[in-house]
Protein backbone atom coordinates (compact mmCIF):
# COMPACT_ATOMS: atom_id res chain seq x y z
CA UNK A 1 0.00 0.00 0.00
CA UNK A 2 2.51 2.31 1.11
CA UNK A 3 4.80 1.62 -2.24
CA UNK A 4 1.46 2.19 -4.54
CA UNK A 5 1.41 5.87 -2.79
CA UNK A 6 -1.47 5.45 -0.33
CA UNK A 7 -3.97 2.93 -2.46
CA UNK A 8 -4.36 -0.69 -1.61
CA UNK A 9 -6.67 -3.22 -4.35
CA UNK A 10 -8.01 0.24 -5.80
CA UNK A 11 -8.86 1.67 -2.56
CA UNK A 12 -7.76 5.02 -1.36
CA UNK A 13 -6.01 4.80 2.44
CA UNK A 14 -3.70 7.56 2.47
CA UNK A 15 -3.19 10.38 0.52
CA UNK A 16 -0.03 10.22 -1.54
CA UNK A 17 0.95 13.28 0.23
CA UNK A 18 0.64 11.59 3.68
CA UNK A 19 2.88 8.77 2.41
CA UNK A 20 5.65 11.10 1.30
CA UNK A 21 5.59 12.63 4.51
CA UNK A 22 6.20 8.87 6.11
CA UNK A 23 8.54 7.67 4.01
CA UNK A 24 10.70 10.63 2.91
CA UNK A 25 13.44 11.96 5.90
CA UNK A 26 12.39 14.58 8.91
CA UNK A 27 15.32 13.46 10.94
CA UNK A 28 18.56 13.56 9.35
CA UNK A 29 22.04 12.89 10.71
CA UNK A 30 21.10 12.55 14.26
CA UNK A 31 22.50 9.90 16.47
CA UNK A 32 20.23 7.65 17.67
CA UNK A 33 21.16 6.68 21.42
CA UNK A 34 18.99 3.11 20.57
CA UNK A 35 20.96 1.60 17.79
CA UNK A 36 24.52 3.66 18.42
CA UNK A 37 24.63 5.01 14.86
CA UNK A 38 23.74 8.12 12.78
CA UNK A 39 20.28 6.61 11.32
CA UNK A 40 17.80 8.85 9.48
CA UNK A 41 14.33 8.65 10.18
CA UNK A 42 10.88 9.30 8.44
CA UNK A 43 7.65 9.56 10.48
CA UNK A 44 7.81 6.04 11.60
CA UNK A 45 9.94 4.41 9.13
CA UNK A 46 13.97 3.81 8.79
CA UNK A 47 15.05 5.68 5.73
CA UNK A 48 18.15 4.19 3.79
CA UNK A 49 20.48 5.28 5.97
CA UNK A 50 23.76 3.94 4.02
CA UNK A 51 25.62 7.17 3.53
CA UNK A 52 27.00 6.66 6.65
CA UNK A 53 28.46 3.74 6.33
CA UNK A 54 25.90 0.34 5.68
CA UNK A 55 27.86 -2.49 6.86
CA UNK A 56 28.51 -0.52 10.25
CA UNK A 57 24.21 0.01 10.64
CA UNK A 58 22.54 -2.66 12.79
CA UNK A 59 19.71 -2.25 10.10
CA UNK A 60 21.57 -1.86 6.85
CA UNK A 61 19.37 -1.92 3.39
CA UNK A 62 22.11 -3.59 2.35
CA UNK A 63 24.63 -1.62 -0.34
CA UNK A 64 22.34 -1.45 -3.88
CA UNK A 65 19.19 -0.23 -1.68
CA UNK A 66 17.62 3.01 -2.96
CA UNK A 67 17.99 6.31 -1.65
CA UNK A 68 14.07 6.24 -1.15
CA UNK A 69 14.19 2.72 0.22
CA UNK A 70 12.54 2.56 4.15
CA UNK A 71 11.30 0.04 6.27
CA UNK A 72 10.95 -1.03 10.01
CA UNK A 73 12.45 -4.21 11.06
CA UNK A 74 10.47 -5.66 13.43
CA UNK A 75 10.84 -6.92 16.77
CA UNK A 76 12.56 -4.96 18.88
């Protein structure tokens, strides 16, 4: 849903607006005191964060992830 911009099976959820907000950086550079690292952050979501160094991230995207890739990984 959130890759198709807000619409799931041709129903509206989100505005695509509302997803770009989500997915797109509001904290940038900071280090985060949980994982130890510079990580940036959208409204929720890990943004690619491999600028600063992927293989040292506890979280990497791995090194041919998008700029624009994001995620949340899970259990902790």
């Amino acid at each position: 849903m959130l890759l198709n911009g807000g619409e799931l099976g041709g129903v509206r959820l989100l505005k695509p607006e509302t997803v770009a907000m989500f997915t797109s950086p509001q904290r940038v550079g900071m280090y985060d005191e949980t994982f130890r690292h510079k990580i940036d952050w959208g409204l929720g979501f890990l943004i690619n964060s491999n600028k600063y160094g992927y293989k040292a991230l506890p979280y990497s995207m791995g090194p041919h992830a998008s700029d624009r890739a994001f995620g949340h990984h899970g259990f902790q």
